[in-house]
N, C-alpha and C. Protein backbone atom coordinates (compact mmCIF):
# COMPACT_ATOMS: atom_id res chain seq x y z
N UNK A 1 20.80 -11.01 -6.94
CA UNK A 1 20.42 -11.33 -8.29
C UNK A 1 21.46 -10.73 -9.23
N UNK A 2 22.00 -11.68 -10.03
CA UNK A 2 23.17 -10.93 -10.92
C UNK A 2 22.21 -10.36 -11.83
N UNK A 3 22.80 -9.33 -12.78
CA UNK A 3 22.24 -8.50 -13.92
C UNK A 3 23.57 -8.12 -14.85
N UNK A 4 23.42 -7.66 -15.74
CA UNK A 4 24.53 -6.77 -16.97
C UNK A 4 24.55 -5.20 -16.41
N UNK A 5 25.23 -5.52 -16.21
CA UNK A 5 26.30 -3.63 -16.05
C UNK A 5 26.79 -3.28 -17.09
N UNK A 6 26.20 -2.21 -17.41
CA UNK A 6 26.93 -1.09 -18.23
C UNK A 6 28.53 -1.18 -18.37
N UNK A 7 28.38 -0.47 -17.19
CA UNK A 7 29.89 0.05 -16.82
C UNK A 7 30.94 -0.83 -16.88
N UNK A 8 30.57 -2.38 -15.77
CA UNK A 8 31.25 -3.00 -15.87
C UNK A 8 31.66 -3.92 -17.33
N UNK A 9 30.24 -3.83 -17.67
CA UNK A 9 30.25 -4.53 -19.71
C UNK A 9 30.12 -6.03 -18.71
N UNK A 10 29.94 -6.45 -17.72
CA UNK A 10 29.39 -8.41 -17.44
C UNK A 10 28.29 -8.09 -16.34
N UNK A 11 28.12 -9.76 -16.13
CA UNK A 11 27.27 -10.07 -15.21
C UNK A 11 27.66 -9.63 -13.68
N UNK A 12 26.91 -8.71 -13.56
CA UNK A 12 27.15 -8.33 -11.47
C UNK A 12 25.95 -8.93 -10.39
N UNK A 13 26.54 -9.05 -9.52
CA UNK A 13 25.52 -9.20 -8.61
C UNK A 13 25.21 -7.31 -8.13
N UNK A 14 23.51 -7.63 -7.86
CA UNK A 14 23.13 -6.49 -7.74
C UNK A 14 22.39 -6.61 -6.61
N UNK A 15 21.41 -5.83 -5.88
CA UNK A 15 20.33 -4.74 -5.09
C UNK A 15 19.25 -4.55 -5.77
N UNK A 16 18.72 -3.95 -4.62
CA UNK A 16 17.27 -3.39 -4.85
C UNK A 16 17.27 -2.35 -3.81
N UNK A 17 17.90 -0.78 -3.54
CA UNK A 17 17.91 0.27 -2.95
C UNK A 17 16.75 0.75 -2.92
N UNK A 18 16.45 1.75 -2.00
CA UNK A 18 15.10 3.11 -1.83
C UNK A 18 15.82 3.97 -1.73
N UNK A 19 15.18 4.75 -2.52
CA UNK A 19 15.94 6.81 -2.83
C UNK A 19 14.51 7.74 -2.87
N UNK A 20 15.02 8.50 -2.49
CA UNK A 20 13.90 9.60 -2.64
C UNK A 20 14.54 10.25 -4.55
N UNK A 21 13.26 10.29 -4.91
CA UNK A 21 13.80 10.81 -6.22
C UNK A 21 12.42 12.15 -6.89
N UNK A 22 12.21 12.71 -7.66
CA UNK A 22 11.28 14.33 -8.27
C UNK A 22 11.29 13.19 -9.58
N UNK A 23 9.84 12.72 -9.85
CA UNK A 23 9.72 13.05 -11.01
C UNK A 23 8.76 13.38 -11.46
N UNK A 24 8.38 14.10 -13.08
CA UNK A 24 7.63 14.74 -13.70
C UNK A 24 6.41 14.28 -13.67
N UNK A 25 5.22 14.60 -13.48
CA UNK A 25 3.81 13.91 -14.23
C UNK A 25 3.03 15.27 -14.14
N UNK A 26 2.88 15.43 -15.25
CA UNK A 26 1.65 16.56 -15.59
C UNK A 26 2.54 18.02 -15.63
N UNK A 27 4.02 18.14 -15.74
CA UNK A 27 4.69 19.07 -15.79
C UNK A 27 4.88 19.54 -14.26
N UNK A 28 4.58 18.76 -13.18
CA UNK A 28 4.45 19.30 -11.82
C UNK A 28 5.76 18.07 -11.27
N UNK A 29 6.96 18.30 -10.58
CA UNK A 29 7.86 17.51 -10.01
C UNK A 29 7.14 16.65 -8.58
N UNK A 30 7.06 15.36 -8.80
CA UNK A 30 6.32 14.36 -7.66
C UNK A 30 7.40 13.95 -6.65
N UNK A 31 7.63 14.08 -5.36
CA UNK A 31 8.85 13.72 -4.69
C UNK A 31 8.15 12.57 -4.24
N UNK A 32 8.93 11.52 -4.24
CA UNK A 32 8.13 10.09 -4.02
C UNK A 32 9.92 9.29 -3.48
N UNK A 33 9.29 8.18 -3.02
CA UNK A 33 10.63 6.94 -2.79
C UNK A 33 10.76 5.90 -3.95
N UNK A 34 11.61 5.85 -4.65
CA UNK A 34 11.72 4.62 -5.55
C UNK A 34 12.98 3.42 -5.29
N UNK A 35 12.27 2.71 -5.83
CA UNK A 35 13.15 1.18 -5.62
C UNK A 35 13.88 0.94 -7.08
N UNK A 36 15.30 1.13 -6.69
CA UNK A 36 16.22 1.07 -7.54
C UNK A 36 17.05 -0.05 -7.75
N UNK A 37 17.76 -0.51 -8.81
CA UNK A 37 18.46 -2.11 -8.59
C UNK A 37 19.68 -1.32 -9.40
N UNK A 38 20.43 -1.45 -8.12
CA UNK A 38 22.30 -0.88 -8.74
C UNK A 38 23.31 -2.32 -8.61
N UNK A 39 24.37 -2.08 -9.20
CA UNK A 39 24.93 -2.97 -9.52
C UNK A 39 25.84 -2.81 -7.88
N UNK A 40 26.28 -4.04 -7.34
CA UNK A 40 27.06 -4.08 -6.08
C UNK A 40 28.63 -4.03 -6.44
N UNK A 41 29.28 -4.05 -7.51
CA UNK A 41 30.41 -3.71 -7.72
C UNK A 41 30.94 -2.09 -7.87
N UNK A 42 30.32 -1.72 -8.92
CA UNK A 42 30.35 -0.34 -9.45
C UNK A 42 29.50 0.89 -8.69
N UNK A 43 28.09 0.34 -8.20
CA UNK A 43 27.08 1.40 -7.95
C UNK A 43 25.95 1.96 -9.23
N UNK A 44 26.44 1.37 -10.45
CA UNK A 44 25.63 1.85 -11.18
C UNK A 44 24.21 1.60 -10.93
N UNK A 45 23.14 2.40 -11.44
CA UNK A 45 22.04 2.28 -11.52
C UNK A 45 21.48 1.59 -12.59
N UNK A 46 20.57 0.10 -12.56
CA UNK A 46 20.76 -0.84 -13.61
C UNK A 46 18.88 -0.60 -13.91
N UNK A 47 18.49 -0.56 -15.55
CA UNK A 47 17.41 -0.82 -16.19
C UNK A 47 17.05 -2.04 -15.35
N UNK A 48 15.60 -1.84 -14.50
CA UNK A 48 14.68 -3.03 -14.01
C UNK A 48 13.33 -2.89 -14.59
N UNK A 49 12.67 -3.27 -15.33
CA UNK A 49 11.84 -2.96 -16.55
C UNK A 49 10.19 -2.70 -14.87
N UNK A 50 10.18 -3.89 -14.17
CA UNK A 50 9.21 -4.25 -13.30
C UNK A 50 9.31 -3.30 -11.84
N UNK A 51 10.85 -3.03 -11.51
CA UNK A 51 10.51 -1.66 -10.33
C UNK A 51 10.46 -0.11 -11.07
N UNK A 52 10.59 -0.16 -12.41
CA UNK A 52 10.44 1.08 -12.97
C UNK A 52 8.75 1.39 -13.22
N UNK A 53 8.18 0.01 -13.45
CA UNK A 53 6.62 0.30 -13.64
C UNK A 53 6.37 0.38 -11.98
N UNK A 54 6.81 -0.41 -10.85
CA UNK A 54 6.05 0.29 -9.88
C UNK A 54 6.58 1.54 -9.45
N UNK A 55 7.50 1.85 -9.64
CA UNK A 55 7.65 3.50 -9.31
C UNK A 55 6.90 4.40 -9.89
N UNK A 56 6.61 4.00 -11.28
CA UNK A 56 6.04 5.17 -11.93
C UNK A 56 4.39 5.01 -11.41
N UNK A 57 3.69 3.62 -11.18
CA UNK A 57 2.28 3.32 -10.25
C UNK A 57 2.50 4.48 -8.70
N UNK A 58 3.80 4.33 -8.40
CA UNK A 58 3.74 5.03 -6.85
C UNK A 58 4.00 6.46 -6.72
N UNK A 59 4.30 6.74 -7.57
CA UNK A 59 4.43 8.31 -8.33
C UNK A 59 3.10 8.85 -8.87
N UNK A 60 2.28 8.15 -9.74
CA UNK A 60 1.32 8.98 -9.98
C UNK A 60 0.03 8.66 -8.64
N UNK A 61 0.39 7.66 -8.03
CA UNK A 61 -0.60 7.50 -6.50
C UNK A 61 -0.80 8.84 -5.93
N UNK A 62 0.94 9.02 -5.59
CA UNK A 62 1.10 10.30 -5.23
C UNK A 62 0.40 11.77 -5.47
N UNK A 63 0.58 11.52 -7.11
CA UNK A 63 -0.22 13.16 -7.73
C UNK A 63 -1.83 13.36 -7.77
N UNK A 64 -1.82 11.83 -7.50
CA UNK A 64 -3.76 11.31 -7.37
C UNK A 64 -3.95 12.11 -5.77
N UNK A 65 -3.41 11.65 -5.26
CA UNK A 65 -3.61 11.65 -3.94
C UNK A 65 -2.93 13.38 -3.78
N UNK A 66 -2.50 14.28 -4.26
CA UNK A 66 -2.14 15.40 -3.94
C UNK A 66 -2.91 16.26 -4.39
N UNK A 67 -3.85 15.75 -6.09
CA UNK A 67 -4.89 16.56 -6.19
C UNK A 67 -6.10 16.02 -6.29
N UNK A 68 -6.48 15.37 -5.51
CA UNK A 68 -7.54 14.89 -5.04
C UNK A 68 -8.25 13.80 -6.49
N UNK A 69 -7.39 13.21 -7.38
CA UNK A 69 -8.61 12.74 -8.58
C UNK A 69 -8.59 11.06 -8.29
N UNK A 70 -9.73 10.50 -8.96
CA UNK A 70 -9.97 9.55 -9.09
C UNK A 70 -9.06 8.72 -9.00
N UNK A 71 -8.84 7.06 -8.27
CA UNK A 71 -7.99 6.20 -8.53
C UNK A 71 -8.85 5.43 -9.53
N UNK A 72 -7.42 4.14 -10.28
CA UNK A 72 -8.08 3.84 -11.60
C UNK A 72 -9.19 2.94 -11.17
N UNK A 73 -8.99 2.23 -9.57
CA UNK A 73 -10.22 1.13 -8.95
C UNK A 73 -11.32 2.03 -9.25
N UNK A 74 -11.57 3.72 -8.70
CA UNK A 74 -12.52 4.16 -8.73
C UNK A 74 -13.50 4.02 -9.91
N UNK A 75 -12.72 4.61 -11.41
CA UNK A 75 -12.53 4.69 -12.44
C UNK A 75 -13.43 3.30 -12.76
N UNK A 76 -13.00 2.34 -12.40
CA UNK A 76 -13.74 0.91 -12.83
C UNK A 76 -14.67 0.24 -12.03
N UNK A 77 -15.10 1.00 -10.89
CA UNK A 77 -16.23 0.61 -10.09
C UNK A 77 -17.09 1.74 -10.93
N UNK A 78 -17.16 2.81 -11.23
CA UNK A 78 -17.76 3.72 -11.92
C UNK A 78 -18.34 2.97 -12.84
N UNK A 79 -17.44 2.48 -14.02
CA UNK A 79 -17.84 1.84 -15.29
C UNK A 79 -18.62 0.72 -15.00
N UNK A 80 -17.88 -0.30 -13.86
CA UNK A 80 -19.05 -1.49 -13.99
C UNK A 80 -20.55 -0.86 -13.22
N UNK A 81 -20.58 -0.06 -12.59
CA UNK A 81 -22.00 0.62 -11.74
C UNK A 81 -22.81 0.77 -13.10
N UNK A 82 -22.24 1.12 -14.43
CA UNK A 82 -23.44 1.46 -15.20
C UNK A 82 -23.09 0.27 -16.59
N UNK A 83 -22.14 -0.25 -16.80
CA UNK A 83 -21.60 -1.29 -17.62
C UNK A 83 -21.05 -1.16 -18.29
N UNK A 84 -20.54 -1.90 -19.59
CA UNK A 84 -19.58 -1.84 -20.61
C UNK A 84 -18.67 -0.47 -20.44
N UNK A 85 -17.23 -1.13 -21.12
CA UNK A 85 -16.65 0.36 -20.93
C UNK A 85 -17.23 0.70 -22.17
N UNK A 86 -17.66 0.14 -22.97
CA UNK A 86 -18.02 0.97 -24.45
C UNK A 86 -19.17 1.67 -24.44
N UNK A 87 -19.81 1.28 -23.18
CA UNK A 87 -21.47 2.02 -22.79
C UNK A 87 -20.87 3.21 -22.30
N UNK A 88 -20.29 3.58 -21.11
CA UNK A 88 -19.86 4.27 -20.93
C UNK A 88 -19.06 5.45 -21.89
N UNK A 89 -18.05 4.95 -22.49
CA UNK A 89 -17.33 5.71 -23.22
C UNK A 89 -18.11 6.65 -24.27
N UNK A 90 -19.37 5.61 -24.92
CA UNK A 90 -20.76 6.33 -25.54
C UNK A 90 -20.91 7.41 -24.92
N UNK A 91 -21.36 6.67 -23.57
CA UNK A 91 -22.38 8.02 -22.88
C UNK A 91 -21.65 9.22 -22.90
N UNK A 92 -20.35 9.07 -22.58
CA UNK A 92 -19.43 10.57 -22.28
C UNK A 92 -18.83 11.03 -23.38
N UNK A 93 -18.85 10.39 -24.80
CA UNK A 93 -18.61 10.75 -26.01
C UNK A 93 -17.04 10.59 -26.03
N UNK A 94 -16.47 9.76 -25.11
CA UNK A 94 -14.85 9.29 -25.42
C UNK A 94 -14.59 8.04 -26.52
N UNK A 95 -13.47 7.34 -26.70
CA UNK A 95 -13.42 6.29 -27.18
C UNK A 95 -13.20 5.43 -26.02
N UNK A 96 -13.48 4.02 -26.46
CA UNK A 96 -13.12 3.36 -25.21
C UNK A 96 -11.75 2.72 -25.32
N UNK A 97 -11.12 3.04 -25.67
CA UNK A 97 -9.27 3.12 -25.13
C UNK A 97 -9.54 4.18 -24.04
N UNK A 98 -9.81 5.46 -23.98
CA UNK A 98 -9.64 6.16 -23.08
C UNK A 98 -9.79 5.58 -21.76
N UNK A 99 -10.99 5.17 -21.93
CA UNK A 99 -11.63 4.18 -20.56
C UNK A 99 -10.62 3.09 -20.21
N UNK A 100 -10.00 2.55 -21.02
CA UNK A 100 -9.11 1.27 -20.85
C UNK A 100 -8.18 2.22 -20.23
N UNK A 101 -7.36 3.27 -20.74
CA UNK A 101 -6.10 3.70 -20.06
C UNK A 101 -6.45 4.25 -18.84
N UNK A 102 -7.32 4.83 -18.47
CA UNK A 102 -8.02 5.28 -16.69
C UNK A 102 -7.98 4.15 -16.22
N UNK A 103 -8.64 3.50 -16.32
CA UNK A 103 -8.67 2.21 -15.25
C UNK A 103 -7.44 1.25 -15.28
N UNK A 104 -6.95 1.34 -16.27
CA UNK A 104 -4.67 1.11 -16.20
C UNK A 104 -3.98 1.89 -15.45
N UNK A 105 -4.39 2.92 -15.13
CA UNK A 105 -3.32 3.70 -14.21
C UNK A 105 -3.22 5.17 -15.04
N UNK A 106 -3.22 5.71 -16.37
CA UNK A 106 -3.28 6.64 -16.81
C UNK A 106 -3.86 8.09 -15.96
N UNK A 107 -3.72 9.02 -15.97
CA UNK A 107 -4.25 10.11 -15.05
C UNK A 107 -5.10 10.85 -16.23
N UNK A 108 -6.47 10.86 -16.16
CA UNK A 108 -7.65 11.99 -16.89
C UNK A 108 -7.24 12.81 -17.00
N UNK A 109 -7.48 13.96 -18.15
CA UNK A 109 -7.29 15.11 -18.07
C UNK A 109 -8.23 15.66 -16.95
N UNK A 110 -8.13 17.42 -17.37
CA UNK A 110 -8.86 17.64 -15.37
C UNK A 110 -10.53 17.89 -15.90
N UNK A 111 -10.96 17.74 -17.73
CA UNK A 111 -12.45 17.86 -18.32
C UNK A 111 -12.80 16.38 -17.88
N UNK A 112 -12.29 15.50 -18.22
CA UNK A 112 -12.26 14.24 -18.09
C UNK A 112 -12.58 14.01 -16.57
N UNK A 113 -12.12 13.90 -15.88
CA UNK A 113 -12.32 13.85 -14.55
C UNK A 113 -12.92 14.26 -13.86
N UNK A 114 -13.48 15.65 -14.10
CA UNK A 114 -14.33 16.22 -13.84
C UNK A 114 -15.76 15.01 -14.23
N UNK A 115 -16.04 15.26 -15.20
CA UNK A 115 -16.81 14.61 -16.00
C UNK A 115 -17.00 12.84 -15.19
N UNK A 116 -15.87 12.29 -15.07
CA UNK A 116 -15.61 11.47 -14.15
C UNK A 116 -17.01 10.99 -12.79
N UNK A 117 -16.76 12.52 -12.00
CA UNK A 117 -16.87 12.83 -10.39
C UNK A 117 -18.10 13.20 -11.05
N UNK A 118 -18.54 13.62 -11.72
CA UNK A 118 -20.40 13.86 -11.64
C UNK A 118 -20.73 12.55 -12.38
N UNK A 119 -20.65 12.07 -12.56
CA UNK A 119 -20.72 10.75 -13.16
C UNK A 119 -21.13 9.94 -12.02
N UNK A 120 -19.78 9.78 -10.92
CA UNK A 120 -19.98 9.05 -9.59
C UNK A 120 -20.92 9.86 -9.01
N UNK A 121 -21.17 11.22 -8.97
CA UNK A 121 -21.64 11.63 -7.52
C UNK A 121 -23.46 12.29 -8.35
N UNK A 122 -23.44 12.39 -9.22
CA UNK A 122 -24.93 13.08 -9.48
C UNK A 122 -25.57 12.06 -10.69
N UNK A 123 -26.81 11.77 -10.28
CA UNK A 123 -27.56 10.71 -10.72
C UNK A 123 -28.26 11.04 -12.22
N UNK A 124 -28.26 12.43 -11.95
CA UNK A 124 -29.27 13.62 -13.06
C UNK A 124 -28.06 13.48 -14.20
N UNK A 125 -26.68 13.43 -13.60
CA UNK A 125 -25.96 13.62 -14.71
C UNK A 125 -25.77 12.11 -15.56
N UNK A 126 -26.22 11.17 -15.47
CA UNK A 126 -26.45 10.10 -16.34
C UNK A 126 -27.49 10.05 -17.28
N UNK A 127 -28.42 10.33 -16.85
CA UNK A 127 -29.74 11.05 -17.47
C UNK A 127 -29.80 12.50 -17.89
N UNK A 128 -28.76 12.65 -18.20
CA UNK A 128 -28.42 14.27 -19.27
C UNK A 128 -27.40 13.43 -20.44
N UNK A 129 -26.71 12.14 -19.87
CA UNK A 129 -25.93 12.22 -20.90
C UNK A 129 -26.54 10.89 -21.90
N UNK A 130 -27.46 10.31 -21.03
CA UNK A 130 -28.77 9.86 -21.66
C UNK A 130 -29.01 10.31 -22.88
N UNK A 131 -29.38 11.81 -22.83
CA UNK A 131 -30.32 12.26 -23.46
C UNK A 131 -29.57 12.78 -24.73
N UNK A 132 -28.05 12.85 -23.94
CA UNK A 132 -27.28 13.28 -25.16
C UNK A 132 -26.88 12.39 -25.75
N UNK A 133 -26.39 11.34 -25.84
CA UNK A 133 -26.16 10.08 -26.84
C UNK A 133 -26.33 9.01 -26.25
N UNK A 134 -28.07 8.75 -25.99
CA UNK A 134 -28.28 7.82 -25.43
C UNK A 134 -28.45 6.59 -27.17
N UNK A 135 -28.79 7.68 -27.56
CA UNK A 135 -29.28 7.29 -29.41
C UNK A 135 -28.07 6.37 -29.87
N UNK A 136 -26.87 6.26 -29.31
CA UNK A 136 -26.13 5.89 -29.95
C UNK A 136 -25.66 4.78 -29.18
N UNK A 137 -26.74 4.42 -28.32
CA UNK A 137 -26.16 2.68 -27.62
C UNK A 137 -27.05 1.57 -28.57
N UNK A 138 -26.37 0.95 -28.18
CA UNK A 138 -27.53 -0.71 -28.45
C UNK A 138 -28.77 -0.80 -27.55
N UNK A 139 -29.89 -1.22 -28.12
CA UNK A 139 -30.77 -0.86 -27.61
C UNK A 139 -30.56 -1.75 -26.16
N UNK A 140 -30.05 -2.85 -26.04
CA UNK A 140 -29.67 -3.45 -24.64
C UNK A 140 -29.41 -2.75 -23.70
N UNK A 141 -28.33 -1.45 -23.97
CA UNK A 141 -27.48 -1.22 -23.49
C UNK A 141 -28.45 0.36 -23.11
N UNK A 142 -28.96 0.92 -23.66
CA UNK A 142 -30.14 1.57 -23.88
C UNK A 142 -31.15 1.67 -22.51
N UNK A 143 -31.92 0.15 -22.85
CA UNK A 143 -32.66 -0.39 -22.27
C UNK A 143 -32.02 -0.07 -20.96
N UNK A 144 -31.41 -0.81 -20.77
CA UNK A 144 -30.22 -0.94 -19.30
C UNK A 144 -30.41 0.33 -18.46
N UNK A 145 -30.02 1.43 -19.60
CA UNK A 145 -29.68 2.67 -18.62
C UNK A 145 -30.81 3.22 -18.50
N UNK A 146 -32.21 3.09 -19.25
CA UNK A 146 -33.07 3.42 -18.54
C UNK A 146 -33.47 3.06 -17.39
N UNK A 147 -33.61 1.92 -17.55
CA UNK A 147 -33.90 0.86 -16.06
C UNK A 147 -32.87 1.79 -14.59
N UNK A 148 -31.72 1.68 -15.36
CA UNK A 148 -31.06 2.53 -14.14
C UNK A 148 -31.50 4.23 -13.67
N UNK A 149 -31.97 4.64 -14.81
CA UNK A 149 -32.40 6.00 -14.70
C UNK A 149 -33.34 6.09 -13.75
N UNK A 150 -34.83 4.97 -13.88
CA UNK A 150 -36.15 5.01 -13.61
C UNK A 150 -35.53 4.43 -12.08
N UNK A 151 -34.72 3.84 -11.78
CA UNK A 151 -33.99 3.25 -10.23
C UNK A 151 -34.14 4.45 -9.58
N UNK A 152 -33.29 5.35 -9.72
CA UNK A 152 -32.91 6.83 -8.89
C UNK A 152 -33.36 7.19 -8.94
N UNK A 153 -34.94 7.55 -9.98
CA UNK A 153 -35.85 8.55 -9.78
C UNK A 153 -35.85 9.83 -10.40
N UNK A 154 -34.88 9.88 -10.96
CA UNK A 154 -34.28 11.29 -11.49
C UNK A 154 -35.64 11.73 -12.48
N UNK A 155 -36.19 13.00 -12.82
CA UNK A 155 -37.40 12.59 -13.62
C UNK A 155 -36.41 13.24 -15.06
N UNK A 156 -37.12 12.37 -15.88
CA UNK A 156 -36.23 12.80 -17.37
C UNK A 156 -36.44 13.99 -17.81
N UNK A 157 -37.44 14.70 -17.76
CA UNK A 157 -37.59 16.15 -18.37
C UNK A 157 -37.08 17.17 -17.80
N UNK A 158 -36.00 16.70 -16.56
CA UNK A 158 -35.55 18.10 -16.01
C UNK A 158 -33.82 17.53 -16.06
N UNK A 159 -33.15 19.35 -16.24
CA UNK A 159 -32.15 19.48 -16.68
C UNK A 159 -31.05 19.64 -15.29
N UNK A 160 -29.86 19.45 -14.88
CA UNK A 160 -29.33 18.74 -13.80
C UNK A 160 -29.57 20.24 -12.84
N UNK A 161 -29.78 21.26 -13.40
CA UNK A 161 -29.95 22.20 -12.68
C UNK A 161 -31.31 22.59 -12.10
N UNK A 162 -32.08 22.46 -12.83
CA UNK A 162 -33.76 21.91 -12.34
C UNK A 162 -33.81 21.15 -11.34
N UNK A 163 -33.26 19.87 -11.74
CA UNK A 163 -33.22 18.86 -10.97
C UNK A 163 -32.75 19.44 -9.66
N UNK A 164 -31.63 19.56 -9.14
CA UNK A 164 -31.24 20.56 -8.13
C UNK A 164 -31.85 21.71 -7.22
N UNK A 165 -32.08 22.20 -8.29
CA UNK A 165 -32.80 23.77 -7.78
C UNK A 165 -33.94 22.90 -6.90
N UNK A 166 -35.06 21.89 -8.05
CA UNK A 166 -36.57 21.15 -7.17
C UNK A 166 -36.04 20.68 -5.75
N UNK A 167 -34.68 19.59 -5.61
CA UNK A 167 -34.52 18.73 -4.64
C UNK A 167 -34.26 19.81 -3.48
N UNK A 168 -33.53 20.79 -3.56
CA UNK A 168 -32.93 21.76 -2.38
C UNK A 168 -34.24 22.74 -2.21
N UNK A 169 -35.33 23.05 -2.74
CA UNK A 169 -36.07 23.84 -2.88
C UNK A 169 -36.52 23.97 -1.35
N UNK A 170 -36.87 22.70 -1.26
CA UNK A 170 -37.60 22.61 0.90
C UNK A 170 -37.00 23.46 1.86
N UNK A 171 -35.23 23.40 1.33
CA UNK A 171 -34.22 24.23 2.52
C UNK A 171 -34.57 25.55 2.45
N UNK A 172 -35.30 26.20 1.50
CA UNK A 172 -34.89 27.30 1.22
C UNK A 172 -36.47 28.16 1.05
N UNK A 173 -37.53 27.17 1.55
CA UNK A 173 -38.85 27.75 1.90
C UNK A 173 -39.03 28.05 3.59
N UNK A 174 -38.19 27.91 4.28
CA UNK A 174 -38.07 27.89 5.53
C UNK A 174 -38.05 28.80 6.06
């Protein structure tokens, strides 16, 4: 595929190389392989607008996958499990751009993510955040998450640590 070279100042025929290359995300250096397009005359390394976005997708895979957080699929099986990203974004008191850039590929902060993983993994914690701005959905949307609340069983008057303490209580009469 020809391209514009710098160096050369015309049209070159070029590549598509793999390098091991460090780059930055979160102030921590990611050693990853990237796909580079150099020019076959010179060697220069040429602007590819489309292997620069997947390097930077295979780079932060990487830092996902090194500290264990959410991928953005996760991120959006989460959101549709309870609906709208704007329901969501309510419930957790974000905007919903935030929600749009997680499920784009963006990396959560580590409150965020956190927040995230009890989200996916504890049922009580939907029904705490219910309670905390449930006031501020549409009543549809409202409606909805009760229905989902009254699903799991969770009982509404207890707090995620209640909740807990009751469910484990059996192990610990033994």
């Amino acid at each position: 595929m020809e391209k514009y070279c710098d160096i050369c100042q015309c049209e070159q025929e070029t590549q598509v190389i793999s390098k091991k290359e460090s780059l930055p995300v979160r102030g921590e250096e990611i050693e990853t392989v990237s796909d580079v397009r150099v020019c076959l005359f010179c060697g220069n390394e040429l602007f590819d607008e489309e292997l620069d976005t997947k390097n930077l997708e295979r780079v932060y895979r990487a830092y996902r996958s090194k500290h264990n957080l959410l991928s953005p699929l996760e991120i959006r099986e989460i959101r549709k499990s309870i609906g709208s990203g704007r329901t969501v974004a309510t419930l957790l008191g974000w905007s919903q751009a935030t929600i749009v850039r997680y499920e784009g590929g963006a990396i959560p902060s580590p409150s965020h993510h956190e927040q995230l993983l009890r989200l996916k993994n504890d049922p009580s914690y939907l029904k705490y955040l219910f309670n905390l701005n449930g006031d501020k959905l549409k009543d549809r949307e409202r409606d909805r998450i009760r229905v989902m609340i009254e699903k799991e069983d969770v009982p509404v008057e207890l707090s995620p640590i209640d909740f807990l303490s009751k469910l484990f209580a059996p192990f610990y009469d033994k």
